[in-house]
Protein backbone atom coordinates (compact mmCIF):
# COMPACT_ATOMS: atom_id res chain seq x y z
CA UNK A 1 0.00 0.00 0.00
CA UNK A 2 1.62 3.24 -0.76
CA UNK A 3 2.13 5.90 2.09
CA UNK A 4 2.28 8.71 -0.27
CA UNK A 5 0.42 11.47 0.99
CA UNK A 6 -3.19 12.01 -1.15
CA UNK A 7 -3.32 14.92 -3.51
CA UNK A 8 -4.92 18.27 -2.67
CA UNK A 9 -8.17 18.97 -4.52
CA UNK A 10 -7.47 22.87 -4.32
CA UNK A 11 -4.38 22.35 -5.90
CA UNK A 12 -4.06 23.93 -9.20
CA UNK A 13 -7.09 26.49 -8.15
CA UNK A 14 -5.32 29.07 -6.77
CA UNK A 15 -8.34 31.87 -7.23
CA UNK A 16 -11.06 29.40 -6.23
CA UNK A 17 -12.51 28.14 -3.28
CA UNK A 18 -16.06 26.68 -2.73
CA UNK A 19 -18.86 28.31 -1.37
CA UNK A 20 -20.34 27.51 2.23
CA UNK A 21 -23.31 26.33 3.12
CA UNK A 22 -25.68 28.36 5.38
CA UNK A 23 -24.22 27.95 9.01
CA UNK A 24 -26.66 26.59 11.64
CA UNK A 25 -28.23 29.59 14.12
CA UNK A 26 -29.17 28.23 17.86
CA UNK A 27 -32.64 29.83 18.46
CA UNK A 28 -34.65 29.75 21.41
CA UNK A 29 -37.54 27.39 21.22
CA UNK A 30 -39.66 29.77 23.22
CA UNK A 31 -39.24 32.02 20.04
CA UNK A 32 -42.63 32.29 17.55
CA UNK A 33 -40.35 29.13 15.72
CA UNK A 34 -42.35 26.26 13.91
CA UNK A 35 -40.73 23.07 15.67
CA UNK A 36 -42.70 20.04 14.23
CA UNK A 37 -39.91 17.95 12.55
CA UNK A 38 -36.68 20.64 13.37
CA UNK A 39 -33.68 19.89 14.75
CA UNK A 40 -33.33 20.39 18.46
CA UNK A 41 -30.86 20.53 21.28
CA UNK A 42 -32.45 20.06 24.97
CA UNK A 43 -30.24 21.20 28.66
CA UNK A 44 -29.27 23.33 30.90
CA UNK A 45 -27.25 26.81 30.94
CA UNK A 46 -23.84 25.95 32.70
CA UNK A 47 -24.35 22.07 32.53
CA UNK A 48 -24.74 21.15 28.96
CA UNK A 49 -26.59 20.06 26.03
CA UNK A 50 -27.88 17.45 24.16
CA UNK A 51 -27.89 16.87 20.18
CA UNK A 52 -29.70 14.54 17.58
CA UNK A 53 -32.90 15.46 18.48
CA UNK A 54 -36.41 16.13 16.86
CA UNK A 55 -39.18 18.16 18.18
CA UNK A 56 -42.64 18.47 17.52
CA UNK A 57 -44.74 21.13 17.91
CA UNK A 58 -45.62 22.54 21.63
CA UNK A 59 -48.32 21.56 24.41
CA UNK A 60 -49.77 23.90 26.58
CA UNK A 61 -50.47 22.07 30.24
CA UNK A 62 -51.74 24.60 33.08
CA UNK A 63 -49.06 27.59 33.08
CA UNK A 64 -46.32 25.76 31.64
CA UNK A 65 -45.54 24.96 27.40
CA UNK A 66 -43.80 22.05 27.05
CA UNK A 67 -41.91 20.42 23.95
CA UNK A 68 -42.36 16.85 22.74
CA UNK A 69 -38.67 15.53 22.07
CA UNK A 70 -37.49 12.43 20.51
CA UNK A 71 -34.52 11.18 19.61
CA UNK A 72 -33.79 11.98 15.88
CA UNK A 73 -33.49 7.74 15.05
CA UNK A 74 -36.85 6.91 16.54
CA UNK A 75 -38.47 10.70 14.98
CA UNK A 76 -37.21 8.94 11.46
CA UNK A 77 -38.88 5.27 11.95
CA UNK A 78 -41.76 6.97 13.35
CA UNK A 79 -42.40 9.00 9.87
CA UNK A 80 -41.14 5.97 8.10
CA UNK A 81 -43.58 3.53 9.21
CA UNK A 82 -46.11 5.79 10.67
CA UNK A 83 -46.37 4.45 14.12
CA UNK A 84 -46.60 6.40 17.32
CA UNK A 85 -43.30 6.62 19.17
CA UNK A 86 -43.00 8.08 22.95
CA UNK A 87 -41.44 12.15 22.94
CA UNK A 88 -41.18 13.11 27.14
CA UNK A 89 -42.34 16.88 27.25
CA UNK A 90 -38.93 19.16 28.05
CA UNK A 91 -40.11 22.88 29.01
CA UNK A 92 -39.58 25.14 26.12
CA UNK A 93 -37.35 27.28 28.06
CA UNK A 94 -34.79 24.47 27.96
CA UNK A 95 -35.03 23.71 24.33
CA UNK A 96 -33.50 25.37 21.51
CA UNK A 97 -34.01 24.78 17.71
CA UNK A 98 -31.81 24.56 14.91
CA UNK A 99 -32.34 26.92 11.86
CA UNK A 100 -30.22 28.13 8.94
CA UNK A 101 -28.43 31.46 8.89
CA UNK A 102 -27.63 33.67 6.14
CA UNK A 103 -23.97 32.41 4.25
CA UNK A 104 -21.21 35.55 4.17
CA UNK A 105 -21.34 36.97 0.91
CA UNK A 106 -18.09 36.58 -1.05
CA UNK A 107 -17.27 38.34 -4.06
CA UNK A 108 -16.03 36.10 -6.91
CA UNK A 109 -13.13 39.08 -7.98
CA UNK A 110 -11.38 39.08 -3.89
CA UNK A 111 -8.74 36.26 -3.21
CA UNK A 112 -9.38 33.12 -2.73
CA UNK A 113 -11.16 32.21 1.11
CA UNK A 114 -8.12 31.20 3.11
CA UNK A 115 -8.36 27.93 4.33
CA UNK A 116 -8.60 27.73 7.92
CA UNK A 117 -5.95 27.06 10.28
CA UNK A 118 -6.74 23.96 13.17
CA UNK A 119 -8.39 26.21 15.99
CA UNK A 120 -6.18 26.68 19.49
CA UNK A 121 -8.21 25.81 22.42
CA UNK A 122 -8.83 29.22 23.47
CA UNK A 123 -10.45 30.11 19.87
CA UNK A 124 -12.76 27.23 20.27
CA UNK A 125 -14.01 28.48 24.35
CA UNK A 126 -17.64 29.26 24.18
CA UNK A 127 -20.26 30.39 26.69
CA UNK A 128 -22.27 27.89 28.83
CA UNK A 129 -25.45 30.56 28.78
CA UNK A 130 -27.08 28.90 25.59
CA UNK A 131 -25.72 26.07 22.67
CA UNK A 132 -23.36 26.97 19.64
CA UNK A 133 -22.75 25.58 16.93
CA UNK A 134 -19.82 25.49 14.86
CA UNK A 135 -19.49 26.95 11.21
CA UNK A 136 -19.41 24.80 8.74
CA UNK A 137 -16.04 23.18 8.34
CA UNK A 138 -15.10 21.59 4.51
CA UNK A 139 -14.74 17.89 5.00
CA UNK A 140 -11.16 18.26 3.54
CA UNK A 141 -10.05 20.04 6.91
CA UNK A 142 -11.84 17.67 9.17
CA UNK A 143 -9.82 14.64 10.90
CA UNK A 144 -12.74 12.39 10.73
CA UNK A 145 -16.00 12.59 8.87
CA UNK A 146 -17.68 9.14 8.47
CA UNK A 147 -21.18 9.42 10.31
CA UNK A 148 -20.97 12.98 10.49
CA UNK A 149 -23.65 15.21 9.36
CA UNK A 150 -22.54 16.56 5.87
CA UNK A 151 -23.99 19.48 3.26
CA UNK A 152 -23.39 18.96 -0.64
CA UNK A 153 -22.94 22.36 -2.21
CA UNK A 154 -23.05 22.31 -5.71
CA UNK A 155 -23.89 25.16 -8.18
CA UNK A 156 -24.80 27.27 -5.03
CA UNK A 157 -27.71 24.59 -4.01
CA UNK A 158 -27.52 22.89 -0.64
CA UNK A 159 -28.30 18.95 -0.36
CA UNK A 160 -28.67 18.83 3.60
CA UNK A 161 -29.66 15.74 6.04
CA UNK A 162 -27.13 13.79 4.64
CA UNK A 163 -24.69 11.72 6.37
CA UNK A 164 -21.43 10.47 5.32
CA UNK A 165 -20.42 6.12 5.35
CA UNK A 166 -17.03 6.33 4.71
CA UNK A 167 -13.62 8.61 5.26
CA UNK A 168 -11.82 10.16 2.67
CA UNK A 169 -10.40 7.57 -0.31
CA UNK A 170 -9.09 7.63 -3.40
CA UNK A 171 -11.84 7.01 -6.20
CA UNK A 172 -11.35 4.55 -9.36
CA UNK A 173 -11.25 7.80 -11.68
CA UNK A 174 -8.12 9.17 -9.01
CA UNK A 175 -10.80 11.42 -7.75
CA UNK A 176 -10.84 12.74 -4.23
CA UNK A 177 -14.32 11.37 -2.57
CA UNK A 178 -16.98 10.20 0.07
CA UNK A 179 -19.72 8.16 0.15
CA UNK A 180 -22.76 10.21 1.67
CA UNK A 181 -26.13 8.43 1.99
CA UNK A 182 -30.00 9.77 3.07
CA UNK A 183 -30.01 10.49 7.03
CA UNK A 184 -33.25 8.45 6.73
CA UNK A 185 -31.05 5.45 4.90
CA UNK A 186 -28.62 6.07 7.79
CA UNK A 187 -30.77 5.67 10.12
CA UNK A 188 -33.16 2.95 8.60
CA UNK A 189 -29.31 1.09 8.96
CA UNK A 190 -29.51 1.14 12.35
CA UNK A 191 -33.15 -0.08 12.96
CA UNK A 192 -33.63 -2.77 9.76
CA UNK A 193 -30.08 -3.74 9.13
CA UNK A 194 -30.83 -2.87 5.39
CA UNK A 195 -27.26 -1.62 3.76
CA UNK A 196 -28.44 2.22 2.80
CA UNK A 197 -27.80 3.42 -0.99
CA UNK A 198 -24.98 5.74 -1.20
CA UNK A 199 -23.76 8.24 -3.41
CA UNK A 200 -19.89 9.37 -4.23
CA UNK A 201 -19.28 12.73 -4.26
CA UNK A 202 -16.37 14.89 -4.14
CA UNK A 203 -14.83 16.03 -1.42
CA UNK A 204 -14.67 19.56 -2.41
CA UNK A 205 -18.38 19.49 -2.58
CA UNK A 206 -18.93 18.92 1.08
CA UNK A 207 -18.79 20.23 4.13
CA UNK A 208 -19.36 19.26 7.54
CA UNK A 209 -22.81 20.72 8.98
């Protein structure tokens, strides 16, 4: 097997770079925000939070409005099949949704978007007062990306809830590539044991979400 190190797919494109996706914006869920089906993260200012979540929309007992929560596998089978799944009720005030935020605008004649440097641990301190998020990150800078939630930008349109099955790798062609599948085929893994159908794209073309 050769050692070699694998080629750089921004090599040779000196005054190009791709275009992000829209980053993800941590909203309060006791915002006017629809929340049946939306990505949600449930906890606690100063503790921490909890990911891969869905939400549906809220219930109104007494005083109090409360959020149905799942966890984003058993949301999927649940629209899948169409059975009834059990969501506990989290007050609102300690739920927060997931929505998309508006991408920088980058001229086309400015030079090329620098590619980012690995973050020191003080860059990457946040606040414990509500959840971030990170922007997006291309999958070319990321360590590790297999089951990570990717975006496919191509021609300026997003292809979101996907999820990549495999790490970076050399293609037949000599391309640069990952195999992405459906989050529903991801998850539908997981639950049937049914092999999801995947697609190879290249790497250049996605980021991590």
């Amino acid at each position: 097997m050769s050692h070699d190190p694998l080629p750089d797919p921004f090599a040779g494109q000196p005054d190009w770079a791709p275009t992000p996706p829209r980053p993800i914006v941590i909203a309060a869920a006791a915002n006017r925000v629809d929340l049946r089906g939306r990505r949600v993260l449930v906890g606690l200012p100063g503790l921490g939070w909890r990911g891969d979540l869905r939400a549906d929309e809220r219930v109104v007992q007494g005083s109090r409005t409360y959020v149905p929560v799942l966890a984003e596998h058993e949301w999927y089978r649940a629209e899948a099949e169409q059975i009834e799944v059990f969501a506990p009720l989290v007050p609102a005030e300690r739920v927060w949704v997931e929505t998309l935020g508006e991408v920088s605008p980058w001229d086309a004649g400015a030079p090329p978007i620098p590619r980012p440097a690995r973050p020191d641990v003080i860059s990457r301190l946040v606040s414990l007062d509500a959840p971030t998020h990170r922007a997006p990150v291309p999958v070319v800078e990321a360590d590790a990306v297999a089951g990570r939630r990717v975006v496919q930008v191509a021609d300026a349109v997003e292809r979101r809830d996907l999820r990549a099955v495999t790490e970076v790798y050399t293609s037949g062609d000599g391309d640069i590539c990952v195999r992405v599948t459906a989050e529903l085929d991801w998850y539908r893994w997981a639950w049937s044991g049914r092999p999801p159908t995947t697609l190879e794209v290249p790497v250049h073309l996605l980021w991590i979400e």
